[in-house]
Protein backbone atom coordinates (compact mmCIF):
# COMPACT_ATOMS: atom_id res chain seq x y z
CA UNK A 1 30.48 -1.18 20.84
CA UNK A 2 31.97 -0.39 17.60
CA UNK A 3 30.76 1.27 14.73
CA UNK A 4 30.44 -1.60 12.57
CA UNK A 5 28.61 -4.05 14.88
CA UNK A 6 25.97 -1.07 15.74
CA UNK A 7 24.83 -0.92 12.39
CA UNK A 8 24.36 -5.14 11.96
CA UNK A 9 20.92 -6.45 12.15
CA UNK A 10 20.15 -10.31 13.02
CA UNK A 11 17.32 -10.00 10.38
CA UNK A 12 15.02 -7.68 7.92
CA UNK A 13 12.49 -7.81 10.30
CA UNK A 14 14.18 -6.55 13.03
CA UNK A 15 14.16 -2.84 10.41
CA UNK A 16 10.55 -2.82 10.50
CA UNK A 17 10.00 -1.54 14.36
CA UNK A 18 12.47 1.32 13.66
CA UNK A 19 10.95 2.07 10.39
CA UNK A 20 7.25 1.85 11.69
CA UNK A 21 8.38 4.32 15.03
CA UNK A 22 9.96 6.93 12.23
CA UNK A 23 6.35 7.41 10.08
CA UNK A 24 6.72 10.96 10.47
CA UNK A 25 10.12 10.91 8.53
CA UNK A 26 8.53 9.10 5.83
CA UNK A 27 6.05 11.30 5.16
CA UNK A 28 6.24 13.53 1.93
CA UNK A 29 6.59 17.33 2.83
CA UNK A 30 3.98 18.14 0.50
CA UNK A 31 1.28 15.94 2.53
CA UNK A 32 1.13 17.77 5.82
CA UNK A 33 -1.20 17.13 9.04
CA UNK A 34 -3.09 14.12 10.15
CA UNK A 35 -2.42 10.53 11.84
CA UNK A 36 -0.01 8.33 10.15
CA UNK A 37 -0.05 4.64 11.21
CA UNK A 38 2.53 1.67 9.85
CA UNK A 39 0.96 -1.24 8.20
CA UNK A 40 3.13 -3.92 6.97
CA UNK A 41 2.96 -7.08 4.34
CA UNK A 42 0.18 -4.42 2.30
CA UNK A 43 -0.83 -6.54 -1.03
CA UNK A 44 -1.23 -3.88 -2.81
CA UNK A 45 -0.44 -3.52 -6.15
CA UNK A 46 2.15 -5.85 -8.38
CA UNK A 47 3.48 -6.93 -5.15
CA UNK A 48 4.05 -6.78 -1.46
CA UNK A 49 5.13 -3.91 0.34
CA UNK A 50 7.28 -4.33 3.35
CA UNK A 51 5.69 -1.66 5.26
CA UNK A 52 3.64 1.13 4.45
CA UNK A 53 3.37 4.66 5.89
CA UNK A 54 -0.68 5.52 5.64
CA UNK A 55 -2.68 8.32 6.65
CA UNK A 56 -6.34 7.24 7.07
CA UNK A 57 -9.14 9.97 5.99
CA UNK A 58 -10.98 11.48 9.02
CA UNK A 59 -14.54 10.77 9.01
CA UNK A 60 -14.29 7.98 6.14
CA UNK A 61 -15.87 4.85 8.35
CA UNK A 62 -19.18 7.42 8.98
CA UNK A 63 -18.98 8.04 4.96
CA UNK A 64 -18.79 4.41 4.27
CA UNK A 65 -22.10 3.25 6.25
CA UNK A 66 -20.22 0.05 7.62
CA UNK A 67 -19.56 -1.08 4.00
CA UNK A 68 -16.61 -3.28 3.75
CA UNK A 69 -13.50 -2.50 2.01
CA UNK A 70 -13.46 -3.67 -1.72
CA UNK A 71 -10.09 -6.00 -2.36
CA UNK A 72 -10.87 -7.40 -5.02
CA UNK A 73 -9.32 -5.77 -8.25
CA UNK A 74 -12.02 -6.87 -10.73
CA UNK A 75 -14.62 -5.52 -8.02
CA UNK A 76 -12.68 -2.36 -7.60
CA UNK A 77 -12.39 -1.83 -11.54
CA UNK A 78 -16.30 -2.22 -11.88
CA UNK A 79 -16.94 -0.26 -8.53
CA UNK A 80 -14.90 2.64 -10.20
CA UNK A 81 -16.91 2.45 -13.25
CA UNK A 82 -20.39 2.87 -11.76
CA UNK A 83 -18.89 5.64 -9.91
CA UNK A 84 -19.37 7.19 -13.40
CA UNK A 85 -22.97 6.41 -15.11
CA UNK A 86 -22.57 8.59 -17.69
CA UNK A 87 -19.75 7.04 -19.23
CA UNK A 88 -21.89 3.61 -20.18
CA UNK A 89 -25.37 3.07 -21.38
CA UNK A 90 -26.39 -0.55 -20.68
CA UNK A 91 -25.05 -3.42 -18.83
CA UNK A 92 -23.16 -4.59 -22.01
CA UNK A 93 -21.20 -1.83 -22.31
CA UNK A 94 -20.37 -1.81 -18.62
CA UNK A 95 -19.11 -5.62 -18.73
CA UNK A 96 -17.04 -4.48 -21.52
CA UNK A 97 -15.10 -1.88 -20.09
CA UNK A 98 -14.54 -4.17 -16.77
CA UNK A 99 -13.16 -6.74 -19.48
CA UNK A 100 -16.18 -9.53 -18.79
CA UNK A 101 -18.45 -10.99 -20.25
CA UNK A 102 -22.03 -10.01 -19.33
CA UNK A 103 -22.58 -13.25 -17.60
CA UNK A 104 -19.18 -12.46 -15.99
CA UNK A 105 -19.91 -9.47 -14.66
CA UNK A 106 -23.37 -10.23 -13.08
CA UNK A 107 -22.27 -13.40 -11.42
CA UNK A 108 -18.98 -11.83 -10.31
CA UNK A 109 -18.41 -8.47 -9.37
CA UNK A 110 -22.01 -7.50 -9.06
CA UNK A 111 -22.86 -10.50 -6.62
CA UNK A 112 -20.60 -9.51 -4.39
CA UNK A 113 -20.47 -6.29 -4.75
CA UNK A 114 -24.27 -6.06 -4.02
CA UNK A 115 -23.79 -8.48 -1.17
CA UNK A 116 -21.32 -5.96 0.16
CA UNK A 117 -23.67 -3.12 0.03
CA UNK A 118 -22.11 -1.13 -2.51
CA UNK A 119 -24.92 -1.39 -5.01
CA UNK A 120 -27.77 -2.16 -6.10
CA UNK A 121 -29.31 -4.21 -8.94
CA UNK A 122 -31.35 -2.59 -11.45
CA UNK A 123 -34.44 -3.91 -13.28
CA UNK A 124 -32.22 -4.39 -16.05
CA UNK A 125 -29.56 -6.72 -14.74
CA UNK A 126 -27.07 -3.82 -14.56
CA UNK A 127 -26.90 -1.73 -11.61
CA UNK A 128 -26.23 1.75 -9.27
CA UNK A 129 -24.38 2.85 -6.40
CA UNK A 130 -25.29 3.17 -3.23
CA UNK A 131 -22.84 5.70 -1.82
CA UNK A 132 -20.60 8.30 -3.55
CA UNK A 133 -17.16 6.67 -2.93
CA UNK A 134 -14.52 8.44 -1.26
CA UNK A 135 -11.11 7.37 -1.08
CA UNK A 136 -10.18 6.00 2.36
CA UNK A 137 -6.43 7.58 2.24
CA UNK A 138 -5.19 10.58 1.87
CA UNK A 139 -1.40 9.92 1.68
CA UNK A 140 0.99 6.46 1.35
CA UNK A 141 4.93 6.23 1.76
CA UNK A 142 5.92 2.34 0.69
CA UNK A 143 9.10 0.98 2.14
CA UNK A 144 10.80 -2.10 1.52
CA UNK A 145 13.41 -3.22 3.34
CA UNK A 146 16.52 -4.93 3.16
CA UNK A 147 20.07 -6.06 4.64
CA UNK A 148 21.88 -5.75 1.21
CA UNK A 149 20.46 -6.28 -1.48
CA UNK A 150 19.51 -3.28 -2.51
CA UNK A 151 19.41 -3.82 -6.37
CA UNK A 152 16.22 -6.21 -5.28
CA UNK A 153 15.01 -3.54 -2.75
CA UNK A 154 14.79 -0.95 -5.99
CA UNK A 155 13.29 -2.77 -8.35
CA UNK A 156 10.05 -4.04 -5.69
CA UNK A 157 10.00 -0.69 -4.60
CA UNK A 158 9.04 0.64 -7.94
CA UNK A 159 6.58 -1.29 -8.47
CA UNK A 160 5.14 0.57 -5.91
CA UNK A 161 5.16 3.96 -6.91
CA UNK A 162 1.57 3.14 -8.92
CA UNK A 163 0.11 3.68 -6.40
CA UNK A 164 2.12 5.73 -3.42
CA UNK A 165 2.79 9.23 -3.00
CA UNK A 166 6.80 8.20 -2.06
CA UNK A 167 8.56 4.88 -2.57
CA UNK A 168 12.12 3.88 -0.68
CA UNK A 169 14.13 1.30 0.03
CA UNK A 170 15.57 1.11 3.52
CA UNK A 171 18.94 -0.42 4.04
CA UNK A 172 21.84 -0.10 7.08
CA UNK A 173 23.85 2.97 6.71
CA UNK A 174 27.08 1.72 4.98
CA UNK A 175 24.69 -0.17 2.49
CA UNK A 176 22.42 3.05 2.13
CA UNK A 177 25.44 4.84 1.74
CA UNK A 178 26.27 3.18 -1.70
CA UNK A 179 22.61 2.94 -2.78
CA UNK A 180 22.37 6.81 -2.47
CA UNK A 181 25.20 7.00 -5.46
CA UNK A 182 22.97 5.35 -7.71
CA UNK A 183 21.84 8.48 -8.68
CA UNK A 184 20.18 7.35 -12.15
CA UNK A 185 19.08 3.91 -11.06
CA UNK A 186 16.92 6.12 -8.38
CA UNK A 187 15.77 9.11 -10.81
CA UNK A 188 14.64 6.39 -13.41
CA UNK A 189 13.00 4.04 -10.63
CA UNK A 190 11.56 7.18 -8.73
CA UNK A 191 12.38 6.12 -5.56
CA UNK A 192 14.33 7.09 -2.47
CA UNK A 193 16.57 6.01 0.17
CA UNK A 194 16.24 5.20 4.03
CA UNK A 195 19.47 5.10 6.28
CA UNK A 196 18.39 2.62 9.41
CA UNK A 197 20.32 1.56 12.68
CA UNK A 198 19.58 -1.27 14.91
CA UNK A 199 19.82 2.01 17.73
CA UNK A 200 16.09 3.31 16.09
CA UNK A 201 17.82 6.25 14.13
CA UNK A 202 16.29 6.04 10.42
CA UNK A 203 17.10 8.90 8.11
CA UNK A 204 16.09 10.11 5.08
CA UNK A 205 19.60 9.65 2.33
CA UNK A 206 17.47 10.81 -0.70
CA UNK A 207 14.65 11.66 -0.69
CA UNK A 208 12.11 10.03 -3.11
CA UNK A 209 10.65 11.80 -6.01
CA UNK A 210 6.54 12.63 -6.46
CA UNK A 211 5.96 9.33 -8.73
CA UNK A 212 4.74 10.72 -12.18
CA UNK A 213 1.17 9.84 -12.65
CA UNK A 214 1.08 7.14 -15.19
CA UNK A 215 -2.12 6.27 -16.98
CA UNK A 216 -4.25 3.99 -14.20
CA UNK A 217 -2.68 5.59 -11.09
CA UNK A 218 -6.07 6.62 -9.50
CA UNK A 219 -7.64 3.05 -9.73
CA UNK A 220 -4.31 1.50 -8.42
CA UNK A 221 -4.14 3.73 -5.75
CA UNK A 222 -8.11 2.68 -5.32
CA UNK A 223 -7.06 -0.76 -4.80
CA UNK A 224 -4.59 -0.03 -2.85
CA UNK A 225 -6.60 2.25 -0.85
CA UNK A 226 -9.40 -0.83 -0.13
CA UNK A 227 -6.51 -3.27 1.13
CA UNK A 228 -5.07 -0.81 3.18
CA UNK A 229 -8.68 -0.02 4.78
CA UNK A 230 -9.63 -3.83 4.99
CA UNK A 231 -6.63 -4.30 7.31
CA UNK A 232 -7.32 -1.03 9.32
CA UNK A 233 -10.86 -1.43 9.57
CA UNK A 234 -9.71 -5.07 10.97
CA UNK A 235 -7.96 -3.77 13.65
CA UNK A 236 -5.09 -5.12 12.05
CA UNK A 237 -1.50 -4.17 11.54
CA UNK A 238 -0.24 -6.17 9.27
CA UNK A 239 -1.15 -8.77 6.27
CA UNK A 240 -0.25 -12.22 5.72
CA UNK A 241 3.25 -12.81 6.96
CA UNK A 242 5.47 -14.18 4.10
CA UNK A 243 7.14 -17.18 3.72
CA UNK A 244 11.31 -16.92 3.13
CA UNK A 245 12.16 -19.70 0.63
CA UNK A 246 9.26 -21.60 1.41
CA UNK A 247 9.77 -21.44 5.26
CA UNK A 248 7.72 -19.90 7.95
CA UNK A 249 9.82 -16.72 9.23
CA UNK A 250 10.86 -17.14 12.81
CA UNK A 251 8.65 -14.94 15.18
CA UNK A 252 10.92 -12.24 16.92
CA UNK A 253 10.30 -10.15 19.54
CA UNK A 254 11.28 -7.37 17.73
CA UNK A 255 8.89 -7.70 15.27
CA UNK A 256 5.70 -5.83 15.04
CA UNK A 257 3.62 -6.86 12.03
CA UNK A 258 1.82 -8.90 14.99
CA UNK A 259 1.11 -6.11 18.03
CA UNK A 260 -0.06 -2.78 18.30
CA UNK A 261 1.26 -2.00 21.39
CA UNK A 262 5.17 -1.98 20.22
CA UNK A 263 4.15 0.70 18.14
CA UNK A 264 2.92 3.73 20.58
């Protein structure tokens, strides 16, 4: 088999079982130890991500109580705030820094939110925690993944770096090959590039910066965190399969946003 016809894919999602088998690779140097797991069509943050490269938190479902995961991004905002009493004095002043009206807040986020277990309502009509939150993840790699077009792979890519420690784009060799000389497009965008064969091999081109902390990070990578957890704590693998111009995508047996066992 040539050279040329070992490096063609039928389709994206036939890059996602390689990817998801090479976690380790994808994890940044600086985050050592623990269990990585792949978790793909992630809603979680100003778009989709293709796959993403988590390590769970030992010992967070005992921490949690059984609470479920918060994916909600008006809930998470408000969660985040109670997390800090001493930074509001009344219920007022709480619906205003959640952006909501008073009315707002109680019949949104605090319904459910108390519903949920994560609080509890005060005489008031504001209200308190119930447990001292603790970040479900301790470490994120976002991938997204494409044949060609990896102009389109950069720019959804950064949108993920609000939220993950590493960001790439993950394209066939030849294609990965001419992404890597983008040196500037990548520096500005923060992210890095994959190098992925139909054979399993997935490499690491360039690797992708730390993405600078940018006013907001921590409650994007909350939100993040609670869709990620919502899925795992699901037994799940994957979210919501996407739609390609409208149209269902074709199952494949080569896909595994819909077993676990393809993944071991």
């Amino acid at each position: 088999m040539s050279k040329l016809v070992e490096e063609l894919f039928a389709s994206e999602v036939e890059m996602l079982l390689p990817l998801a088998r090479a976690t380790a690779c994808l994890m940044p140097l600086r985050i050592v130890g623990g269990d990585w797991s792949a978790m793909f069509e992630v809603p979680a943050g100003d778009g989709v991500a293709d796959l993403c490269a988590v390590r769970f938190a030992r010992g967070h479902r005992d921490k949690r109580g059984g609470r479920p995961a918060i994916t909600d991004w008006t809930d998470v905002r408000v969660f985040a705030v109670l997390q800090h009493p001493d930074k509001w004095t009344g219920v007022a002043e709480l619906a205003a820094l959640a952006g909501l009206t008073v009315d707002g807040l109680r019949r949104g986020p605090l319904r459910r939110l108390s519903e949920a277990g994560h609080i509890r309502r005060t005489a008031d009509g504001g209200a308190e925690t119930e447990w001292q939150y603790s970040i479900p993840v301790t470490g994120v790699t976002a991938v997204e993944a494409k044949l060609s077009d990896w102009h389109r792979a950069l720019v959804q890519a950064r949108r993920h770096t609000v939220f993950a420690d590493a960001s790439y784009i993950a394209l066939p060799p030849r294609v990965a090959a001419r992404a890597a000389d983008a040196t500037e497009m990548l520096a500005s965008s923060q992210v890095g590039v994959l190098s992925v064969r139909p054979s399993g091999e997935v490499r690491v081109v360039r690797e992708a910066p730390r993405p600078r902390r940018v006013r907001g990070w921590a409650l994007r990578r909350m939100f993040a965190a609670e869709r990620l957890w919502a899925l795992h704590s699901a037994g799940a693998v994957s979210g919501p399969v996407r739609h390609v111009f409208g149209r269902p995508v074709l199952a494949s047996p080569r896909d595994p946003r819909s077993s676990v066992a393809v993944l071991n």
